[in-house]
PDB file of N, CA and C in Angstrom:
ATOM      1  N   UNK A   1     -13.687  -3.246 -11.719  1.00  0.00           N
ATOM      2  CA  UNK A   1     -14.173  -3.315 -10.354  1.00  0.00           C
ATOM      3  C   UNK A   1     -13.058  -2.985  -9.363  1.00  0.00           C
ATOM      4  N   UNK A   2     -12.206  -3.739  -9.434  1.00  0.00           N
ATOM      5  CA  UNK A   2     -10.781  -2.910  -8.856  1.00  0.00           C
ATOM      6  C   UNK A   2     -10.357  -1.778  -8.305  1.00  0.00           C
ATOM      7  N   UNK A   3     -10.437  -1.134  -9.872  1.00  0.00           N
ATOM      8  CA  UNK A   3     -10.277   0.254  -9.226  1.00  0.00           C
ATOM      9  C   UNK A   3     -11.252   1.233  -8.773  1.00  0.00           C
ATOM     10  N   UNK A   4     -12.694   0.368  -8.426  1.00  0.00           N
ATOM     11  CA  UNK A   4     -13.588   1.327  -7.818  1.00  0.00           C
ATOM     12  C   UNK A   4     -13.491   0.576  -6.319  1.00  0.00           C
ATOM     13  N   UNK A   5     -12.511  -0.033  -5.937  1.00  0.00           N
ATOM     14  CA  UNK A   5     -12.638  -0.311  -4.607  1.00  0.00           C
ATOM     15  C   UNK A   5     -11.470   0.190  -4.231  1.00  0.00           C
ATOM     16  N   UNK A   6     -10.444   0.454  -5.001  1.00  0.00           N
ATOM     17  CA  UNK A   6      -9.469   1.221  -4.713  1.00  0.00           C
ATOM     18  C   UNK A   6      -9.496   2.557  -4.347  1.00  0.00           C
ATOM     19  N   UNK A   7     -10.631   2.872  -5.650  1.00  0.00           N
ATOM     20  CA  UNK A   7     -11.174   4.712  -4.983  1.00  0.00           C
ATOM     21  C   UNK A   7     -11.759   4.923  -3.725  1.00  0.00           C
ATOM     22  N   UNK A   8     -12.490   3.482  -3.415  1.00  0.00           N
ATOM     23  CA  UNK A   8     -13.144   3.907  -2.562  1.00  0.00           C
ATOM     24  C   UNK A   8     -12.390   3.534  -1.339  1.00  0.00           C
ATOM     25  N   UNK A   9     -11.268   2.619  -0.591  1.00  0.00           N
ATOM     26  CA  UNK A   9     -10.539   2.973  -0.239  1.00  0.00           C
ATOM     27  C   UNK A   9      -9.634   4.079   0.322  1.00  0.00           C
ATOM     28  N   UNK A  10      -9.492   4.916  -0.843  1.00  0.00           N
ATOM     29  CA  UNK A  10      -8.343   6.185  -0.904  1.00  0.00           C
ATOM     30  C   UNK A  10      -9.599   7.471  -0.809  1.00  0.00           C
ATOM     31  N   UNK A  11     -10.728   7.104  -1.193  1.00  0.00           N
ATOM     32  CA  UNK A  11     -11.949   8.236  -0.766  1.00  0.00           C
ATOM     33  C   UNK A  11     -12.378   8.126   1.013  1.00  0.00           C
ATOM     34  N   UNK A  12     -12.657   7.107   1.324  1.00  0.00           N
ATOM     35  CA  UNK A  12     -12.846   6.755   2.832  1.00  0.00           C
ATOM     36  C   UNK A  12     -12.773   5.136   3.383  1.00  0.00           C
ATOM     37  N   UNK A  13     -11.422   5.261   4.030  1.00  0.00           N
ATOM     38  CA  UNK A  13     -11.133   4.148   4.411  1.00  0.00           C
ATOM     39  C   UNK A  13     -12.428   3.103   5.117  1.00  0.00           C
ATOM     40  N   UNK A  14     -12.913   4.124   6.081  1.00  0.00           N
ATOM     41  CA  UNK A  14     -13.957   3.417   6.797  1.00  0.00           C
ATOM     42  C   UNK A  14     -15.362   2.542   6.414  1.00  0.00           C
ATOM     43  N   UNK A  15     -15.410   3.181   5.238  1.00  0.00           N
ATOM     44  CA  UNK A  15     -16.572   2.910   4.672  1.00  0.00           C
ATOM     45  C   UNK A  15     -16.378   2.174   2.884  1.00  0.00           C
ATOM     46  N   UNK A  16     -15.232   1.905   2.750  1.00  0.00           N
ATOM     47  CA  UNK A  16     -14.827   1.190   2.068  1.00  0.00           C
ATOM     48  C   UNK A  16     -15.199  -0.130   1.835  1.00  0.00           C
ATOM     49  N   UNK A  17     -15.920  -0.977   0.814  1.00  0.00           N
ATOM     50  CA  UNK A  17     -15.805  -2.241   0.592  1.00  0.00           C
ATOM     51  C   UNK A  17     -15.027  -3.305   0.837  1.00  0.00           C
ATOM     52  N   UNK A  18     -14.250  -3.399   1.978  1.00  0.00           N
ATOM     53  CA  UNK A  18     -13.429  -4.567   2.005  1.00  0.00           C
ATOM     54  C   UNK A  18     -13.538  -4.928   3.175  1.00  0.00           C
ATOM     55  N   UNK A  19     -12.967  -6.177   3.602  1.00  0.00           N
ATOM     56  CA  UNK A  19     -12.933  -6.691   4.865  1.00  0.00           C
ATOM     57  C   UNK A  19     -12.386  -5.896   6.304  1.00  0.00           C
ATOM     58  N   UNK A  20     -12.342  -6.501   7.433  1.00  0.00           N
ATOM     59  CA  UNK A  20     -12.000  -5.722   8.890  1.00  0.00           C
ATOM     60  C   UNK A  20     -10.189  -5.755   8.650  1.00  0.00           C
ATOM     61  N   UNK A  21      -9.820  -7.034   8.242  1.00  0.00           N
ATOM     62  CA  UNK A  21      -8.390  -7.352   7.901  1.00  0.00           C
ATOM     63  C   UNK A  21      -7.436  -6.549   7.234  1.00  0.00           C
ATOM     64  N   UNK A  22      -8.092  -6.254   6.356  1.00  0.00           N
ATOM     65  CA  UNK A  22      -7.651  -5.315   5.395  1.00  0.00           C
ATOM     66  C   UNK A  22      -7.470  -4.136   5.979  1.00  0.00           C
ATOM     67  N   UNK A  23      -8.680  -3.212   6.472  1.00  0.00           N
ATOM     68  CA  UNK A  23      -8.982  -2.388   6.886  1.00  0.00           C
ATOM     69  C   UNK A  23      -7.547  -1.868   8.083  1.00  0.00           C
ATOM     70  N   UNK A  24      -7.701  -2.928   8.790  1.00  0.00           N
ATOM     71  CA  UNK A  24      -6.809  -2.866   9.987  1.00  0.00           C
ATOM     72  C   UNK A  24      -5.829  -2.277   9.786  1.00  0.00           C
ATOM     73  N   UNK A  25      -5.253  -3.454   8.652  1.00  0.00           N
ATOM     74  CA  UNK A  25      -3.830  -3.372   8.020  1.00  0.00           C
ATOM     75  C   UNK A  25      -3.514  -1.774   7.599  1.00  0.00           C
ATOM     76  N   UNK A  26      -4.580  -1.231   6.645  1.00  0.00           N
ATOM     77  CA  UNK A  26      -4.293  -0.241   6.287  1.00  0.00           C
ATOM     78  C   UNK A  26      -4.296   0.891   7.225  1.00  0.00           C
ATOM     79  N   UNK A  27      -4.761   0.889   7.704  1.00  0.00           N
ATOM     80  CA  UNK A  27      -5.051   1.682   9.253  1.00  0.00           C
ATOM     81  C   UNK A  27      -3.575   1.580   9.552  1.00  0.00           C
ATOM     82  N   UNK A  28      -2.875   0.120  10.144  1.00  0.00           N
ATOM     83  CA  UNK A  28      -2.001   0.363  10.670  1.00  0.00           C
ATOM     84  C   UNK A  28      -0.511   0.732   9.854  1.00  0.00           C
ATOM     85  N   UNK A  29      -1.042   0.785   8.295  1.00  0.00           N
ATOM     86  CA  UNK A  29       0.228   0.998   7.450  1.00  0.00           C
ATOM     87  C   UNK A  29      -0.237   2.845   7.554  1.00  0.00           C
ATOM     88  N   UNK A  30      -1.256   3.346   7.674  1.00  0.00           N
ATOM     89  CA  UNK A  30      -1.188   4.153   7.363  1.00  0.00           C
ATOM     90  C   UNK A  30      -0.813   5.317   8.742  1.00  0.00           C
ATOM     91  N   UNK A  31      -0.149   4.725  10.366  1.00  0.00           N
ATOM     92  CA  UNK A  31       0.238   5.321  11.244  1.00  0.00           C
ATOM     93  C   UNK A  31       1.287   5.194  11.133  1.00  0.00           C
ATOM     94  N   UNK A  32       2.064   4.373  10.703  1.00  0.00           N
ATOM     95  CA  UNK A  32       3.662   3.677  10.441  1.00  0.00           C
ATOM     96  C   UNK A  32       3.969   4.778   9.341  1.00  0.00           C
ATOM     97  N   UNK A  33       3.201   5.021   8.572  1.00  0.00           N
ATOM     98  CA  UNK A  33       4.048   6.049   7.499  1.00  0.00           C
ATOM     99  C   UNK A  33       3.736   7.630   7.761  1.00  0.00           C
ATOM    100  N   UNK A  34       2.532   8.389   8.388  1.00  0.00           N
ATOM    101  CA  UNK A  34       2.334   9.238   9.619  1.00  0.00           C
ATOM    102  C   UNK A  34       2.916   9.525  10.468  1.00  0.00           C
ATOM    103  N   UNK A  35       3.530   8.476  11.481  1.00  0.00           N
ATOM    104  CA  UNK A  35       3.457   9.424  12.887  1.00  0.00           C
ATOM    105  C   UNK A  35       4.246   7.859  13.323  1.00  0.00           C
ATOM    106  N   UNK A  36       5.537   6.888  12.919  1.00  0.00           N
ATOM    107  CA  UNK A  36       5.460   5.592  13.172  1.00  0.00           C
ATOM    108  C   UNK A  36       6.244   5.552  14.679  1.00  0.00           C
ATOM    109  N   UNK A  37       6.344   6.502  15.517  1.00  0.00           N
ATOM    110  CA  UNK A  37       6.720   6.673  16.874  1.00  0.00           C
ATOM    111  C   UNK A  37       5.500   6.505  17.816  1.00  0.00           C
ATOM    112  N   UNK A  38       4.332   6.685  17.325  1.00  0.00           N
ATOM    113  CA  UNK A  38       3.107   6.443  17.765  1.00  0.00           C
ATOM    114  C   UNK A  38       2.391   5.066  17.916  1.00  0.00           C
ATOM    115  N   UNK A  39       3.148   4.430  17.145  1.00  0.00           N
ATOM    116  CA  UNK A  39       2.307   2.860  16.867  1.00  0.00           C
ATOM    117  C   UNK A  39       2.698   2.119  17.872  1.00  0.00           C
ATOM    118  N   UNK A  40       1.868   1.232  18.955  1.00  0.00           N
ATOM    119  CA  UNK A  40       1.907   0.671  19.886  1.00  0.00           C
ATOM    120  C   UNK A  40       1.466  -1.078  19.921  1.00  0.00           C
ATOM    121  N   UNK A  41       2.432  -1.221  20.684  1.00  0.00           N
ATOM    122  CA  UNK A  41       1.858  -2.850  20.735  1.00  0.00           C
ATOM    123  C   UNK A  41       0.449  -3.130  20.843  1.00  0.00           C
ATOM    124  N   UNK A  42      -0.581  -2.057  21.599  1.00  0.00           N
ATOM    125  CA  UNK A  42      -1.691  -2.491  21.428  1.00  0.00           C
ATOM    126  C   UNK A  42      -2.618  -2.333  20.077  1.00  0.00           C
ATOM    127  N   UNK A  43      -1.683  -1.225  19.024  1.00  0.00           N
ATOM    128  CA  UNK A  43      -2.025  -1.410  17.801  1.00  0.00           C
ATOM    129  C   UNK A  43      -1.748  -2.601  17.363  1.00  0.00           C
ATOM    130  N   UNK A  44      -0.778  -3.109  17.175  1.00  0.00           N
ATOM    131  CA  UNK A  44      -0.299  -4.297  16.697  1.00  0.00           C
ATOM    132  C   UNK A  44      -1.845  -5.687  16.991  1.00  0.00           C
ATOM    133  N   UNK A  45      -1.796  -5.086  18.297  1.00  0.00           N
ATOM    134  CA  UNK A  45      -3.177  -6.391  18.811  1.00  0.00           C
ATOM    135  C   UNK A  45      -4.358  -6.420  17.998  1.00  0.00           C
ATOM    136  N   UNK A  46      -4.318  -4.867  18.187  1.00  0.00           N
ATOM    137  CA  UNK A  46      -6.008  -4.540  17.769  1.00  0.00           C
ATOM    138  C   UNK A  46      -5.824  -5.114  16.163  1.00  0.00           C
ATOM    139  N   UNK A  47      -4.722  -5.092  15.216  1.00  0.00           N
ATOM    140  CA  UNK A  47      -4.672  -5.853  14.034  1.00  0.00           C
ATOM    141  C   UNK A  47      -4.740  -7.390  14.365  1.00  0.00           C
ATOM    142  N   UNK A  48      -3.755  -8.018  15.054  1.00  0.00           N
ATOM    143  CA  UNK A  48      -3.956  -9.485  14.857  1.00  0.00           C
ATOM    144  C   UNK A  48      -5.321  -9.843  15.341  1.00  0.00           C
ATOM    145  N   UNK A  49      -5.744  -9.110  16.399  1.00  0.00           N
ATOM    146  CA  UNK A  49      -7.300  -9.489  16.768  1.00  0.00           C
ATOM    147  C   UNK A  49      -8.593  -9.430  15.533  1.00  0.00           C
ATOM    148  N   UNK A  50      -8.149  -8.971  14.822  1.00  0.00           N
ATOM    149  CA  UNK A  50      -8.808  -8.897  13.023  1.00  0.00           C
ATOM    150  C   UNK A  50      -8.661 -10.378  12.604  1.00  0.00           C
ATOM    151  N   UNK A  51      -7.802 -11.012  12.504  1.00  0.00           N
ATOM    152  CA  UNK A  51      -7.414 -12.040  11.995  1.00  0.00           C
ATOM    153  C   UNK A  51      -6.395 -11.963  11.201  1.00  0.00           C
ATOM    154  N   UNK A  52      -5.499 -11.244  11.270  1.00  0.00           N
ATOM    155  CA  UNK A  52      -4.323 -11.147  10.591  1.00  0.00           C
ATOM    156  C   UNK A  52      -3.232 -11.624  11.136  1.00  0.00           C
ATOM    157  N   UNK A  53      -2.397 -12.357  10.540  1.00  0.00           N
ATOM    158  CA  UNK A  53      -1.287 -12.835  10.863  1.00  0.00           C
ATOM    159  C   UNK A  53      -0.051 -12.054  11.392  1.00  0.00           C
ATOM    160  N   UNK A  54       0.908 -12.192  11.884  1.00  0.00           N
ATOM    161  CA  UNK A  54       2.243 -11.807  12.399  1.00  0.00           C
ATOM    162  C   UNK A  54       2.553 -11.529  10.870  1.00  0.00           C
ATOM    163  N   UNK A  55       2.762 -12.837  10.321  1.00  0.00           N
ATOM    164  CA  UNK A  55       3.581 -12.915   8.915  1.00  0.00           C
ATOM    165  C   UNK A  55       2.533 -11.941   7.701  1.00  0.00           C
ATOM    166  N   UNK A  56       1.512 -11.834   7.986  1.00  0.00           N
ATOM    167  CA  UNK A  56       1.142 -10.795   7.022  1.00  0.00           C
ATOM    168  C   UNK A  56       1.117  -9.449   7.523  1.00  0.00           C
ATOM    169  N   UNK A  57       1.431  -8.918   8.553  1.00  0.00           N
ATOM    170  CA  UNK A  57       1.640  -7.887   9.017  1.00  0.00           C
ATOM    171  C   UNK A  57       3.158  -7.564   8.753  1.00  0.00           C
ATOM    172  N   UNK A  58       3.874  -8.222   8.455  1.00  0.00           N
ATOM    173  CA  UNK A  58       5.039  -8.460   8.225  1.00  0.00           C
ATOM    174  C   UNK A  58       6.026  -7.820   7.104  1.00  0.00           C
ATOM    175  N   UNK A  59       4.870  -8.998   6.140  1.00  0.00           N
ATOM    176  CA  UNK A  59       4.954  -8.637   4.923  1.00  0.00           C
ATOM    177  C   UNK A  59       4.471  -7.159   4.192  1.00  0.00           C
ATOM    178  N   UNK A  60       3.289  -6.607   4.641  1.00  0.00           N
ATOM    179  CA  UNK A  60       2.576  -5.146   4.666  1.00  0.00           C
ATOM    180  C   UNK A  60       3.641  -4.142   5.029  1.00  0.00           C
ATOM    181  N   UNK A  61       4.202  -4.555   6.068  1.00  0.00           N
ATOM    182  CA  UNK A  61       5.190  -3.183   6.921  1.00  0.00           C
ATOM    183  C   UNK A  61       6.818  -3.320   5.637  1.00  0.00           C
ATOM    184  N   UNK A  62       6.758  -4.459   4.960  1.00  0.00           N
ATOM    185  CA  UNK A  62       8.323  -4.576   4.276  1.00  0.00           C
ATOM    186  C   UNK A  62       7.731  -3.947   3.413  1.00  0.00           C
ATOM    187  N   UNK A  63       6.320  -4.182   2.335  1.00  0.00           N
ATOM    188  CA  UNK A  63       6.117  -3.350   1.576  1.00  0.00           C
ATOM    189  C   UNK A  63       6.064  -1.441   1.734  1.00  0.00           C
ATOM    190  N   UNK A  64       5.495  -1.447   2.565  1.00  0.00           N
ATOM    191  CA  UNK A  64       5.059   0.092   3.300  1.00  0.00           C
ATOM    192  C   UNK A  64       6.344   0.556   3.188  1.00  0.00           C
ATOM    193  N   UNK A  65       7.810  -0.279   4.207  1.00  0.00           N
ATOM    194  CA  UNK A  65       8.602   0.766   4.233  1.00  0.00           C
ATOM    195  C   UNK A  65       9.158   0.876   3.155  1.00  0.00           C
ATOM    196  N   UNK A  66       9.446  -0.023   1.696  1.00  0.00           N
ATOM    197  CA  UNK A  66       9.884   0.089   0.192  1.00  0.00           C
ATOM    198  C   UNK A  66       9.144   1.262  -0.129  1.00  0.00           C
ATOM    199  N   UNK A  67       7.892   1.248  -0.073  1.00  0.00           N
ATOM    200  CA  UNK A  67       7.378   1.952  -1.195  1.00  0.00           C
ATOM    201  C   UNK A  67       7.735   3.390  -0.333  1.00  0.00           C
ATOM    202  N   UNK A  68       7.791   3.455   0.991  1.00  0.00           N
ATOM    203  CA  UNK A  68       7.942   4.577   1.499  1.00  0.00           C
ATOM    204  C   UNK A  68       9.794   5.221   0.886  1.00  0.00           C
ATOM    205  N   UNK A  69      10.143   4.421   0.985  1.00  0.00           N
ATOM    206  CA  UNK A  69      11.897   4.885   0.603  1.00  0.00           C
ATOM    207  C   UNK A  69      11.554   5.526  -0.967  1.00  0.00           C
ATOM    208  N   UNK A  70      11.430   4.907  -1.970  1.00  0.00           N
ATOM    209  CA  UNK A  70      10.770   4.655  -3.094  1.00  0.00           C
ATOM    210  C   UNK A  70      10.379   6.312  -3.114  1.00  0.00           C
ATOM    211  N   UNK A  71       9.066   6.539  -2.682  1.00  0.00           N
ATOM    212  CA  UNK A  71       8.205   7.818  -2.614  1.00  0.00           C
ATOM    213  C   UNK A  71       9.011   9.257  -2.176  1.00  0.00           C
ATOM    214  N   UNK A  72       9.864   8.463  -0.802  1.00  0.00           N
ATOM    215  CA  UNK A  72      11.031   9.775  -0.621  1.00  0.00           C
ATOM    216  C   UNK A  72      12.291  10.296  -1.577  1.00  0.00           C
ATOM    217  N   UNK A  73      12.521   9.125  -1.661  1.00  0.00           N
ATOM    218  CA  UNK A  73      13.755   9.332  -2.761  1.00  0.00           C
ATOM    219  C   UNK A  73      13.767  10.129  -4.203  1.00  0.00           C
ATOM    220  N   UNK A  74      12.230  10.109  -4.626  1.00  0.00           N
ATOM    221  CA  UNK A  74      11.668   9.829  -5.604  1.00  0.00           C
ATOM    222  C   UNK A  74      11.170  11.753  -5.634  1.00  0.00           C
ATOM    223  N   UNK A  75      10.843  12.219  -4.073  1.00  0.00           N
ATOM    224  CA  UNK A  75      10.748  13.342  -4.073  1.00  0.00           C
ATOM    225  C   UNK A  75      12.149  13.963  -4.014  1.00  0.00           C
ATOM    226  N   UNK A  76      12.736  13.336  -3.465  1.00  0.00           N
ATOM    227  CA  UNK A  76      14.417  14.463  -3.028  1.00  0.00           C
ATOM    228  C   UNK A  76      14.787  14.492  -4.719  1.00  0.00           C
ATOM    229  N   UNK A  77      14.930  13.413  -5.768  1.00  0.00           N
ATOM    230  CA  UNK A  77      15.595  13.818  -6.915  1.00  0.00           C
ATOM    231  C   UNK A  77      14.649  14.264  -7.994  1.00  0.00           C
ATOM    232  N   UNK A  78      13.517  14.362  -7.765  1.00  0.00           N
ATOM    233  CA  UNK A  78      12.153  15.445  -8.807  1.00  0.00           C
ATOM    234  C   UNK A  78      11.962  13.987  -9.362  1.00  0.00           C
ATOM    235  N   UNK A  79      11.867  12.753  -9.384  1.00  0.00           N
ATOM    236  CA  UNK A  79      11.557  12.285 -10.587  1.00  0.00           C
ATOM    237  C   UNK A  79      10.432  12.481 -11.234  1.00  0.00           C
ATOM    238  N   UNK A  80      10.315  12.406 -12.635  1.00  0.00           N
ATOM    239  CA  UNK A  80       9.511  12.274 -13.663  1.00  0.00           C
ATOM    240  C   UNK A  80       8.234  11.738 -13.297  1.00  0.00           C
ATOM    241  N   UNK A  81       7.011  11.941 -12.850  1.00  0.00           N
ATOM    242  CA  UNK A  81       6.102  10.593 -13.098  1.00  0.00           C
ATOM    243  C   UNK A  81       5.503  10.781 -14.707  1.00  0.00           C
ATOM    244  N   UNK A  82       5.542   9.663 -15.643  1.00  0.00           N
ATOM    245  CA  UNK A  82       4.816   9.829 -16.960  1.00  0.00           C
ATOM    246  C   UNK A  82       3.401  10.159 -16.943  1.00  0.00           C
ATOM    247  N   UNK A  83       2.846  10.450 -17.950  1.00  0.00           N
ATOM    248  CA  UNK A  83       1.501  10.202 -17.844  1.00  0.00           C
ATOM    249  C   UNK A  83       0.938   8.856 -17.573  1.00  0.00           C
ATOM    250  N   UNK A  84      -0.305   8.911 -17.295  1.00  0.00           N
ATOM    251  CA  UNK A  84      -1.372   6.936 -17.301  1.00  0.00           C
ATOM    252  C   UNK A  84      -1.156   6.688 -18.803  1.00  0.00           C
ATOM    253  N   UNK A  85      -0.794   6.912 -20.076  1.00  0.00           N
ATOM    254  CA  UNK A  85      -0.579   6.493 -20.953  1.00  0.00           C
ATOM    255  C   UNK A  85       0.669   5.182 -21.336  1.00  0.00           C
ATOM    256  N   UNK A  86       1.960   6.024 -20.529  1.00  0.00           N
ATOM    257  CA  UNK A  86       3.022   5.656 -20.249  1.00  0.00           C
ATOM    258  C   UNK A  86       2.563   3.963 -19.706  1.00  0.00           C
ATOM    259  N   UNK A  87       2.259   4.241 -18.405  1.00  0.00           N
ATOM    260  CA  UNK A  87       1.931   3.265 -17.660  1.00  0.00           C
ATOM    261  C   UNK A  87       1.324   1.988 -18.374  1.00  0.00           C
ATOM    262  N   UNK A  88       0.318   2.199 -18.946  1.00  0.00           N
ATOM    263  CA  UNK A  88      -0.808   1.416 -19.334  1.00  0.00           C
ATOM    264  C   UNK A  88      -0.011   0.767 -20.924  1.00  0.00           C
ATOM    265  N   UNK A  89       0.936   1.916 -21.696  1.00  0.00           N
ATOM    266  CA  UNK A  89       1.802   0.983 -22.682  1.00  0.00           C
ATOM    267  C   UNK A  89       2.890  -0.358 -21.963  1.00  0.00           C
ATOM    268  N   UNK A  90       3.190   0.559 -20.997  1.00  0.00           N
ATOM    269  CA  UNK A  90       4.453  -0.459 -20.951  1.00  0.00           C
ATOM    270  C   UNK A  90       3.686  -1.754 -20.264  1.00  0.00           C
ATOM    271  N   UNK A  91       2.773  -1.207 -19.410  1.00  0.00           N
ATOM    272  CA  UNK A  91       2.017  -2.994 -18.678  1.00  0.00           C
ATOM    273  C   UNK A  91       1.559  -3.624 -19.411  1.00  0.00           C
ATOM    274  N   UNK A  92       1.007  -2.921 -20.811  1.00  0.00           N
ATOM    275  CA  UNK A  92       0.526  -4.042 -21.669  1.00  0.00           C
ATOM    276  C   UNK A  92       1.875  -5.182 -22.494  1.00  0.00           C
ATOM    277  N   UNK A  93       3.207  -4.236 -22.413  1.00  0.00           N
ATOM    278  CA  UNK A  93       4.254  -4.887 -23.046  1.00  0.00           C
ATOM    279  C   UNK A  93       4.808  -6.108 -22.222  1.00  0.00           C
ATOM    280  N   UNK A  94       4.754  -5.693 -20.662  1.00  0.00           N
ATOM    281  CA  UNK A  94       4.937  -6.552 -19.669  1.00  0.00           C
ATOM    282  C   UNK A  94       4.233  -7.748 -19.897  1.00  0.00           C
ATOM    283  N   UNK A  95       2.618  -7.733 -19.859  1.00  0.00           N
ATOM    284  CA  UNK A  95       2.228  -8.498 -19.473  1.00  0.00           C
ATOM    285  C   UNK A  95       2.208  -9.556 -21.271  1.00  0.00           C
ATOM    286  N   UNK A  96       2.820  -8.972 -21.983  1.00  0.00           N
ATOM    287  CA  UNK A  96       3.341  -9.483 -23.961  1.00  0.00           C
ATOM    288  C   UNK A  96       4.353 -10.311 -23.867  1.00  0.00           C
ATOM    289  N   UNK A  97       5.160  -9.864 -23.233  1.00  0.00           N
ATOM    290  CA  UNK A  97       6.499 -10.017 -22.869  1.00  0.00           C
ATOM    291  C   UNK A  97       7.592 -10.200 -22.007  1.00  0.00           C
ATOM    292  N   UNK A  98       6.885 -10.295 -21.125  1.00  0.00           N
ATOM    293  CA  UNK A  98       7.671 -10.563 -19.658  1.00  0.00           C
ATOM    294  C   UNK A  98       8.738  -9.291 -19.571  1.00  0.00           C
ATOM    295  N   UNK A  99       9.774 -10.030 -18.841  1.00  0.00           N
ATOM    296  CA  UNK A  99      10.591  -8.937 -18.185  1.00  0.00           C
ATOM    297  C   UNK A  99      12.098  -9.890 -19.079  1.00  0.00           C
ATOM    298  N   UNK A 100      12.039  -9.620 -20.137  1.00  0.00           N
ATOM    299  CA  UNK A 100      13.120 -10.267 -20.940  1.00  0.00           C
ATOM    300  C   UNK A 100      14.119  -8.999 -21.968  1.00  0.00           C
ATOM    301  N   UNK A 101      15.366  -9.701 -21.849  1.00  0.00           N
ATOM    302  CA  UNK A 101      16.377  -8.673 -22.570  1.00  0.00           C
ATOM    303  C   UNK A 101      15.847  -8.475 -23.743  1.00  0.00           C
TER     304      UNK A 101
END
């Protein structure tokens, strides 16, 4: 179920299954990584007026800008992405095994 709300998400935000909160958020993560000279305090409103917190807006923008460094960096040196095979072995080892030497 997950990942059909995820598609649908990344297919059309607007019409997506999830809450206004959410929505917001992503909206406003997704001008911050766009155009983030554009984002205005009255964006900021129009999110907390959702019901979102300072501190979870917070937390969204620390993630956004990681994964954004992450994504750039990631283009400047070519990295590798594996296949979904890759992925799906090692999370199953993770979730076997934790994150142990």
């Amino acid at each position: 179920m997950a990942s059909s709300v995820v598609k649908a998400v990344l297919d059309d935000l607007d019409t997506a299954p999830i809450g206004e909160p959410l929505r917001a958020t992503l909206r406003l993560l997704q001008m911050v990584t766009r155009s983030p000279q554009s984002v205005t305090a009255d964006d900021m409103r129009a999110v907390l007026a959702t019901g979102v917190t300072k501190s979870q807006i917070q937390d969204a923008l620390a993630v956004c800008f990681a994964f954004n460094i992450i994504d750039r960096l990631a283009d400047a040196f070519e990295f590798e992405v594996p296949e979904q095979g890759s992925f799906d072995a090692s999370a199953k080892m993770l979730l076997t095994r934790g994150y142990k030497l």
